[in-house]
Protein backbone atom coordinates (compact mmCIF):
# COMPACT_ATOMS: atom_id res chain seq x y z
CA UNK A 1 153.01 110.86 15.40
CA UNK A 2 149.79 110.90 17.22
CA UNK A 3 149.92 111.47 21.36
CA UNK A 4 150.12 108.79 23.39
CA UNK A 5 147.70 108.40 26.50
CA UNK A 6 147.25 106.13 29.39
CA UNK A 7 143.64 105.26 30.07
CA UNK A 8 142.59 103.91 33.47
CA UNK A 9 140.09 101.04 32.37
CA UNK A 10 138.15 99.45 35.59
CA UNK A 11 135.99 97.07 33.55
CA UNK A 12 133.06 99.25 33.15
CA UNK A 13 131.24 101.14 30.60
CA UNK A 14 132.87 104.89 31.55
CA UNK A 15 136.27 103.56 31.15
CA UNK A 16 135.97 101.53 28.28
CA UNK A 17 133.72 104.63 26.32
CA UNK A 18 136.81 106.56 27.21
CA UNK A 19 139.52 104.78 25.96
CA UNK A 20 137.22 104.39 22.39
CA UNK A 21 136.68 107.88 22.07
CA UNK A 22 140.27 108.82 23.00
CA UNK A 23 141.15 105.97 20.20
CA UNK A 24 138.54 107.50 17.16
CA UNK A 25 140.15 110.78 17.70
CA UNK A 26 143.36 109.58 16.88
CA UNK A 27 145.47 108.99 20.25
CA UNK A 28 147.90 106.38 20.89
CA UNK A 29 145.74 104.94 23.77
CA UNK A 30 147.49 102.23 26.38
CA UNK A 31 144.98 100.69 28.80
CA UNK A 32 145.95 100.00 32.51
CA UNK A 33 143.80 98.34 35.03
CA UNK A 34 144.35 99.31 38.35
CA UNK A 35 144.27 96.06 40.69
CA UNK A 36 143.35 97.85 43.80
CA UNK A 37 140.58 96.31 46.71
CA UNK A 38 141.39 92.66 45.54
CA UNK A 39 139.20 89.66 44.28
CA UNK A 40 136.29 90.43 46.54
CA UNK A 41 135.43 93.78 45.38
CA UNK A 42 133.08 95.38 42.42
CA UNK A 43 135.43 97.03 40.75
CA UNK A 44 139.44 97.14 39.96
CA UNK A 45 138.90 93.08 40.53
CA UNK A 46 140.76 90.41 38.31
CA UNK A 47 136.85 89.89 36.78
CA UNK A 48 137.14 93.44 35.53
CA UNK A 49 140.25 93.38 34.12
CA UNK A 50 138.89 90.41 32.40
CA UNK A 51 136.20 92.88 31.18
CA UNK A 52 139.01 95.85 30.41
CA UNK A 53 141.24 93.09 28.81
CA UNK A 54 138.03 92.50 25.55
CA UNK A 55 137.50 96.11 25.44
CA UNK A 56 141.22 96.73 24.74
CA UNK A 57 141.37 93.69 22.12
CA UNK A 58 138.57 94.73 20.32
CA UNK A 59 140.13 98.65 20.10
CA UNK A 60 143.20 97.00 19.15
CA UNK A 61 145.23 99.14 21.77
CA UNK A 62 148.04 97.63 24.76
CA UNK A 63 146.56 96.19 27.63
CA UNK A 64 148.37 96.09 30.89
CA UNK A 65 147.33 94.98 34.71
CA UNK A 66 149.06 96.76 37.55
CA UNK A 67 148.96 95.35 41.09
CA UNK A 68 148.08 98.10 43.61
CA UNK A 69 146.54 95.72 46.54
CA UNK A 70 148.70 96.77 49.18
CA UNK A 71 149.28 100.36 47.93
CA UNK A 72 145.82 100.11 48.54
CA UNK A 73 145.36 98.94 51.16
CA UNK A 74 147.80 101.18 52.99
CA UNK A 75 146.50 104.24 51.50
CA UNK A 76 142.98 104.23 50.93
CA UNK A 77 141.64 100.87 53.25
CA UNK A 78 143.82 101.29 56.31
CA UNK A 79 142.54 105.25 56.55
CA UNK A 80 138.70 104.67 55.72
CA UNK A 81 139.46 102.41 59.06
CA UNK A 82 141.03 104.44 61.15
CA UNK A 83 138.32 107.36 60.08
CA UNK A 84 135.23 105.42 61.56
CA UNK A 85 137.13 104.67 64.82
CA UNK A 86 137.66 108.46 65.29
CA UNK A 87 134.04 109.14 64.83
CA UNK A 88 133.85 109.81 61.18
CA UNK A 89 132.47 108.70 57.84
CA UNK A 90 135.37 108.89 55.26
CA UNK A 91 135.54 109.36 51.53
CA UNK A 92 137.53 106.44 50.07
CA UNK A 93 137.18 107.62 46.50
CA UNK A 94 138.91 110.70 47.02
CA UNK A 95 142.03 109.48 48.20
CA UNK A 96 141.49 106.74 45.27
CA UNK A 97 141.53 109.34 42.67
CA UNK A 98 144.06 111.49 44.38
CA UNK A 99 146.80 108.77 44.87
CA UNK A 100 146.09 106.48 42.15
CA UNK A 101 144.22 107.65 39.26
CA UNK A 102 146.24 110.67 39.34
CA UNK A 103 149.45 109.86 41.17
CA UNK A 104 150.50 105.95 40.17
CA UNK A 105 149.04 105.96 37.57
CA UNK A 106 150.61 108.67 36.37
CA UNK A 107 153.88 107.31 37.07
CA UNK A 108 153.26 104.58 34.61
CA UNK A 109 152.00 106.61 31.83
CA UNK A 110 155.75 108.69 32.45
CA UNK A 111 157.47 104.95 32.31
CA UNK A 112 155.22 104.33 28.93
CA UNK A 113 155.95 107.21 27.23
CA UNK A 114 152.60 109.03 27.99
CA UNK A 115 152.62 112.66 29.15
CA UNK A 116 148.90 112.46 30.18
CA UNK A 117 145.98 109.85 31.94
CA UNK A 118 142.28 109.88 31.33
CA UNK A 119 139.79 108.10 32.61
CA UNK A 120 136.08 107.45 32.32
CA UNK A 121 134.99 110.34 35.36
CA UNK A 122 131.89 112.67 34.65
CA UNK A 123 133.59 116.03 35.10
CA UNK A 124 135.36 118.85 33.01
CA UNK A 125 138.66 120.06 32.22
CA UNK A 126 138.83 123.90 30.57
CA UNK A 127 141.47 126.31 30.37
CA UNK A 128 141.44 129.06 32.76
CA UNK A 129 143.34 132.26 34.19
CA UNK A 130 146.61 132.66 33.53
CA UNK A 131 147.09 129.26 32.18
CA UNK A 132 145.80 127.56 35.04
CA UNK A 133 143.28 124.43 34.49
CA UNK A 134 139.93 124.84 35.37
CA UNK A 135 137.81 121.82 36.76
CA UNK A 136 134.04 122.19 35.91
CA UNK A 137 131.10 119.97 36.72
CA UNK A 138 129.98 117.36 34.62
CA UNK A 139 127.26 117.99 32.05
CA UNK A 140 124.63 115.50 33.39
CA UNK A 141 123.45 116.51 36.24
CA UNK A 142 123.07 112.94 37.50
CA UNK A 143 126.23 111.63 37.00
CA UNK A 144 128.84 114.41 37.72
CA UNK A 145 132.05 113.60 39.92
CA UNK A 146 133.80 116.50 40.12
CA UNK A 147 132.89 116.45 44.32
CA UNK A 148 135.11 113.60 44.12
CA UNK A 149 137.95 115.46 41.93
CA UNK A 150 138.58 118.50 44.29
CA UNK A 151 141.71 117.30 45.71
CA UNK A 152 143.29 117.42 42.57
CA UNK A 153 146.20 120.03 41.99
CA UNK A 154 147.20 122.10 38.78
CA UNK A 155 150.13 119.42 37.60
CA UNK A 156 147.23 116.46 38.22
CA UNK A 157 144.68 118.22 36.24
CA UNK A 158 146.97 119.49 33.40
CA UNK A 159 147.80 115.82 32.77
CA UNK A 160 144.11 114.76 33.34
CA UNK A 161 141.68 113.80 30.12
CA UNK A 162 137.86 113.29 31.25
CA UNK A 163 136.52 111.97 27.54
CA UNK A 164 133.33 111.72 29.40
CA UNK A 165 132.73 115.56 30.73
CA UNK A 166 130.30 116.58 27.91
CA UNK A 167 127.95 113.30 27.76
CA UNK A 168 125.25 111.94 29.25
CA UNK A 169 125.29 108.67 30.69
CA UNK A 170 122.83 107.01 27.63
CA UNK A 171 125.20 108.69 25.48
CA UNK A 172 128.09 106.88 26.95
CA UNK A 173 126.09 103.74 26.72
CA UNK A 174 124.66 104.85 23.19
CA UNK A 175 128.50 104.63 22.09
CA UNK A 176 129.33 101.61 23.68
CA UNK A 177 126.36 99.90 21.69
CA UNK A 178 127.29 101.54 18.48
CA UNK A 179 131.21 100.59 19.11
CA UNK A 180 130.00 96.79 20.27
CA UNK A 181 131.94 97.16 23.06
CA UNK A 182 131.98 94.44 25.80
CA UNK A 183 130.95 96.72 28.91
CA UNK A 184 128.08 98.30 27.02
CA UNK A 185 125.54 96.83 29.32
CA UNK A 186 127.16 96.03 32.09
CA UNK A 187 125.86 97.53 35.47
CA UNK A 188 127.80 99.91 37.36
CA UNK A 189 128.05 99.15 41.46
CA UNK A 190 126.89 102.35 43.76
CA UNK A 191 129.04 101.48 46.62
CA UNK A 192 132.51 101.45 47.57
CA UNK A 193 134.49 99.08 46.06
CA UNK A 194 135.89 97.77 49.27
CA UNK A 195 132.68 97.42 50.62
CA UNK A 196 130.42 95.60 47.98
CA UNK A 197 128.00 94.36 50.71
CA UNK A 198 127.70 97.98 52.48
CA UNK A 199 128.41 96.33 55.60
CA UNK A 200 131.33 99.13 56.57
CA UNK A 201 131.48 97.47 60.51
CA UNK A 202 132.73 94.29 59.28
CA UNK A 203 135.69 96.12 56.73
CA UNK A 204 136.60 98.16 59.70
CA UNK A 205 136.57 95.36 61.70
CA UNK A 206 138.40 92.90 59.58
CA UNK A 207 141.30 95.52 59.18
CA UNK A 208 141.90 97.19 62.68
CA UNK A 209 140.75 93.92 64.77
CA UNK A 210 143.41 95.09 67.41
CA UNK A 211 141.74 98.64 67.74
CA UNK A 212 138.02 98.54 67.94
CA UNK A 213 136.64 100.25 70.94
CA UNK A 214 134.33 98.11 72.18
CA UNK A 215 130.80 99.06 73.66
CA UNK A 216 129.78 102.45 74.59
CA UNK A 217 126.74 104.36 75.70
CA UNK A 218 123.95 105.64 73.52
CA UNK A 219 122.54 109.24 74.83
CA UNK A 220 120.46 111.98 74.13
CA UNK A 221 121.59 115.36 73.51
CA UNK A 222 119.81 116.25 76.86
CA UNK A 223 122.30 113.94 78.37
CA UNK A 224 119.69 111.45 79.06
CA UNK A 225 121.57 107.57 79.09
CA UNK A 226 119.05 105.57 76.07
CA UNK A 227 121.18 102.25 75.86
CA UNK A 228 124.36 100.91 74.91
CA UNK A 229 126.35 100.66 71.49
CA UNK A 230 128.72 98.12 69.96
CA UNK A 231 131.03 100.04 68.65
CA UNK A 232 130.89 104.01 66.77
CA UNK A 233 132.74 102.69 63.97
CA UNK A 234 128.84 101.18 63.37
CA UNK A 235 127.30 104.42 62.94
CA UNK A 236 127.36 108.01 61.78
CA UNK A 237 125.89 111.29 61.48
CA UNK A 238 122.43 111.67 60.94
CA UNK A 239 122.06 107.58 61.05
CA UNK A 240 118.32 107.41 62.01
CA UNK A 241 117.37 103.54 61.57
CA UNK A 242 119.58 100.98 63.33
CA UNK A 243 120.50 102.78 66.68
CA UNK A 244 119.16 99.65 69.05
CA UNK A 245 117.02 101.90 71.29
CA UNK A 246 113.71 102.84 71.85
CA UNK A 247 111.99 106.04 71.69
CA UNK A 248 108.62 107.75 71.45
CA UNK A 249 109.91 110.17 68.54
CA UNK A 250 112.59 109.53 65.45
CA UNK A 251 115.85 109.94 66.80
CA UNK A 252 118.96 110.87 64.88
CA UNK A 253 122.89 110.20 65.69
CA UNK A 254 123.98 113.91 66.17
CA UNK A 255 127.59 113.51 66.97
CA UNK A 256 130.12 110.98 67.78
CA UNK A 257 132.61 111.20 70.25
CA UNK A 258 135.09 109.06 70.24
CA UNK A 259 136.94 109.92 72.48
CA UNK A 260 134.09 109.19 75.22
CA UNK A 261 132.85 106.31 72.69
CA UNK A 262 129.84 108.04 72.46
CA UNK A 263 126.78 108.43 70.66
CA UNK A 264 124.76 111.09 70.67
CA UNK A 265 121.11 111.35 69.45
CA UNK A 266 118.60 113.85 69.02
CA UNK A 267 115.63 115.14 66.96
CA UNK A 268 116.08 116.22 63.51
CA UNK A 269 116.43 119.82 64.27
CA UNK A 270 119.52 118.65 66.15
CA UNK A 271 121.55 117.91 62.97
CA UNK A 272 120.94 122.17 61.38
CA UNK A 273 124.35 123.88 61.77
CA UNK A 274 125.85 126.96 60.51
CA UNK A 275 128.66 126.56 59.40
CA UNK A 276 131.76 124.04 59.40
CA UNK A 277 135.23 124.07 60.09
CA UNK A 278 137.64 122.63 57.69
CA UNK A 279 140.76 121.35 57.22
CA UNK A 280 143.80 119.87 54.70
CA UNK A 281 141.49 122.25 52.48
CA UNK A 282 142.59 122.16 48.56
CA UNK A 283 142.06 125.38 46.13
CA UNK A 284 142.12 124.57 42.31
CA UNK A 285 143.64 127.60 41.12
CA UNK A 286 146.73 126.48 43.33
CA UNK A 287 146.49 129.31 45.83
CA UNK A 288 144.97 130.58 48.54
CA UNK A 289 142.43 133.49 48.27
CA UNK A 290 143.65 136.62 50.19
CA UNK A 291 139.73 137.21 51.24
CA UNK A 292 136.47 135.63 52.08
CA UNK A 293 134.46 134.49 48.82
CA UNK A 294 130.83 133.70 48.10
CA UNK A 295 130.50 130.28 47.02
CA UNK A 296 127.78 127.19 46.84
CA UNK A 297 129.14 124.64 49.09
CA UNK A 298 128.32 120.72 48.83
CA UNK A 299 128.53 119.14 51.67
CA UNK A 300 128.36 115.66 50.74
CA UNK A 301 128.23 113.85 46.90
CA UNK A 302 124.18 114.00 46.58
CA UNK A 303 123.65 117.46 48.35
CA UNK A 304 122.24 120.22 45.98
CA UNK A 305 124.58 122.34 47.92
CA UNK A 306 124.16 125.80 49.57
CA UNK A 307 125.00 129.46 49.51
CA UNK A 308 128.00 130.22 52.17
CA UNK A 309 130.68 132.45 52.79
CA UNK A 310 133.83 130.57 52.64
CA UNK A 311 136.81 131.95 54.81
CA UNK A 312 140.48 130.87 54.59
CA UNK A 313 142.06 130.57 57.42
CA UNK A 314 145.68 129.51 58.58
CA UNK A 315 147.56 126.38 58.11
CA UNK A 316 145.40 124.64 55.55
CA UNK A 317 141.97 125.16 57.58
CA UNK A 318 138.79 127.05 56.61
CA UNK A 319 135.48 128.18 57.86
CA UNK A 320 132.19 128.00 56.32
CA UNK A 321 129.14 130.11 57.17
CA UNK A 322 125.74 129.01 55.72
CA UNK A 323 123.43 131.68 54.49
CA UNK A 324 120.75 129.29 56.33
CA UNK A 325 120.84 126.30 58.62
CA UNK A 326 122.14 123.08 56.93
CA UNK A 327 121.15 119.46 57.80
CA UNK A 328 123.81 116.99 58.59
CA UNK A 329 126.97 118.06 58.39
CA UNK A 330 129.69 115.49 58.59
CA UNK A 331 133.04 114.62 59.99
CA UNK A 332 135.18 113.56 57.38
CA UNK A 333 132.78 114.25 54.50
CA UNK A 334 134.24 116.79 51.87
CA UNK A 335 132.88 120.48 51.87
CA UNK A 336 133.34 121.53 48.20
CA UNK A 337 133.36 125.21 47.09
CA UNK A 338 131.17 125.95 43.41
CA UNK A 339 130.81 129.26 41.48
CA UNK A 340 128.56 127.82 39.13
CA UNK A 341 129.79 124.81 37.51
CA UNK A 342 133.45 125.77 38.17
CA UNK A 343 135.21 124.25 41.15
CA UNK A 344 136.98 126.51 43.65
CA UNK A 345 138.31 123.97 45.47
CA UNK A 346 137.28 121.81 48.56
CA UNK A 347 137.97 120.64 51.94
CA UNK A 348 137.76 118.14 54.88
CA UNK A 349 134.64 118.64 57.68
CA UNK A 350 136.52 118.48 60.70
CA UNK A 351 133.46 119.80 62.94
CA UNK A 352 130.18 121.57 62.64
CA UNK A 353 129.68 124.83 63.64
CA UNK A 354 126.51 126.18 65.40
């Protein structure tokens, strides 16, 4: 009896690849689209379970929508909010693949009678040490995801299937052509699905109209008062166009304090740090080295990432220390640990360190 597998299908190419590759090698594939950021959004809409819905008929496998818009909103929406009106620039996708890609919809594989989940991400999935899974990058350079994966624990990843890990993106599509698959064209969005416009003020706004600070000054790290600001939630680190002031010199936003709802500028030189501290930090192995490790740390999904020294510390936290000065390093971005292409594990910027 051949293995039965859940597939989360959002419409797209990756997804629907996925599910036809998990289907040629002879699983028992069930596809599940994820309602999640409702009818507005580019992806998870009812349009792309539309989408999902062909790809499934034409692989002959079950189809299935799941509503998740309040989940959703609760979980992923609500915090991306409340993020940007504390004075930093969230992750959303994250906390997507973390509670739903790996959580719910896990859940519902268990009710179907699947002991597993894939999906259509760009990363890797190897056996490691002592039985323990090892998460590795993707193999095109271009498209891998596994900065997005780090949160995920040893149970998550031992029930995780990334079809995709070894391909290249004209592959994928190279496959979807040869299997005349619906999605084979189709265009995949860059931003947030929450957030097709990229106009993050107004989401915040719509969903914590009761909380928004208000204006606030605009100064320079010298302490010098440039203008006023309608809102921090409307900016963040290393912003440079956009600020509503003038100056003889590019300025930058350096920091954000909300608690002062405040924002700071300065020149680019202003945004080199050290170091970082971290927190909620997450190790892949599933515990916590006993020393400080060597590592390349990315500090954010298109950074080539840089040589630090990586120190665990108590209750969660850690502390990175650049080998040299890094540019813009961000509140509430992810700091995620490589050796190599293997992932050590990854955690939350809480603040930059000088």
């Amino acid at each position: 009896m051949s293995e039965r597998i859940v597939v989360g299908m959002s419409g797209g190419v990756d997804s629907s690849v996925a599910a036809a590759l998990l289907v040629e090698q002879g699983f028992e594939v069930v596809g599940v689209t994820m309602h999640l950021a409702g009818d507005g959004s580019r992806c998870c809409s009812l349009d792309d379970a539309d989408d999902a819905r062909r790809v499934a008929e034409s692989l002959g496998i079950r189809f299935y929508v799941a509503n998740y818009t309040e989940r959703f909103r609760r979980e992923v929406m609500e915090p991306f909010a409340d993020a940007y009106l504390a004075g930093r620039t969230p992750i959303p996708c994250v906390a997507c693949n973390r509670r739903f890609k790996f959580h719910h919809l896990l859940e519902r594989a268990r009710a179907f009678g699947a002991h597993r989940v894939a999906t259509g991400h760009y990363a890797r999935i190897r056996p490691g040490a002592g039985g323990r899974c090892q998460l590795e990058r993707g193999s095109d350079p271009g498209k891998d995801q596994s900065y997005f994966l780090f949160d995920l624990g040893q149970e998550q990843l031992g029930r995780a299937s990334f079809p995709l890990g070894g391909l290249r993106k004209d592959e994928v599509r190279a496959h979807a052509r040869r299997l005349g698959l619906a999605t084979a064209d189709k265009p995949e969005s860059q931003e947030i699905c929450f957030v097709p416009d990229g106009d993050y003020a107004a989401v915040v706004e719509s969903l914590r109209a009761d909380s928004l600070p208000g204006e606030g000054e605009i100064v320079h790290e010298n302490g010098r008062r440039l203008g006023r600001h309608r809102g921090i939630h409307r900016f963040t680190v290393g912003q440079r166009r956009g600020l509503g002031i003038s100056a003889g010199s590019p300025l930058y936003v350096t920091r954000l304090e909300a608690s002062a709802n405040r924002v700071v500028v300065g020149e680019a030189d202003d945004l080199l740090v050290g170091g970082a501290e971290l927190e909620a930090v997450s190790w892949v192995a599933g515990e916590v080295p006993e020393e400080a490790l060597e590592a390349r740390v990315q500090v954010r999904y298109r950074h080539e990432g840089e040589p630090a020294c990586v120190e665990p510390g108590r209750h969660g936290g850690a502390r990175i220390r650049f080998h040299r000065p890094v540019r813009t390093v961000t509140p509430g971005q992810a700091a995620v640990f490589y050796d190599g292409d293997r992932v050590l594990g990854g955690g939350w910027i809480a603040a930059p360190l000088s």
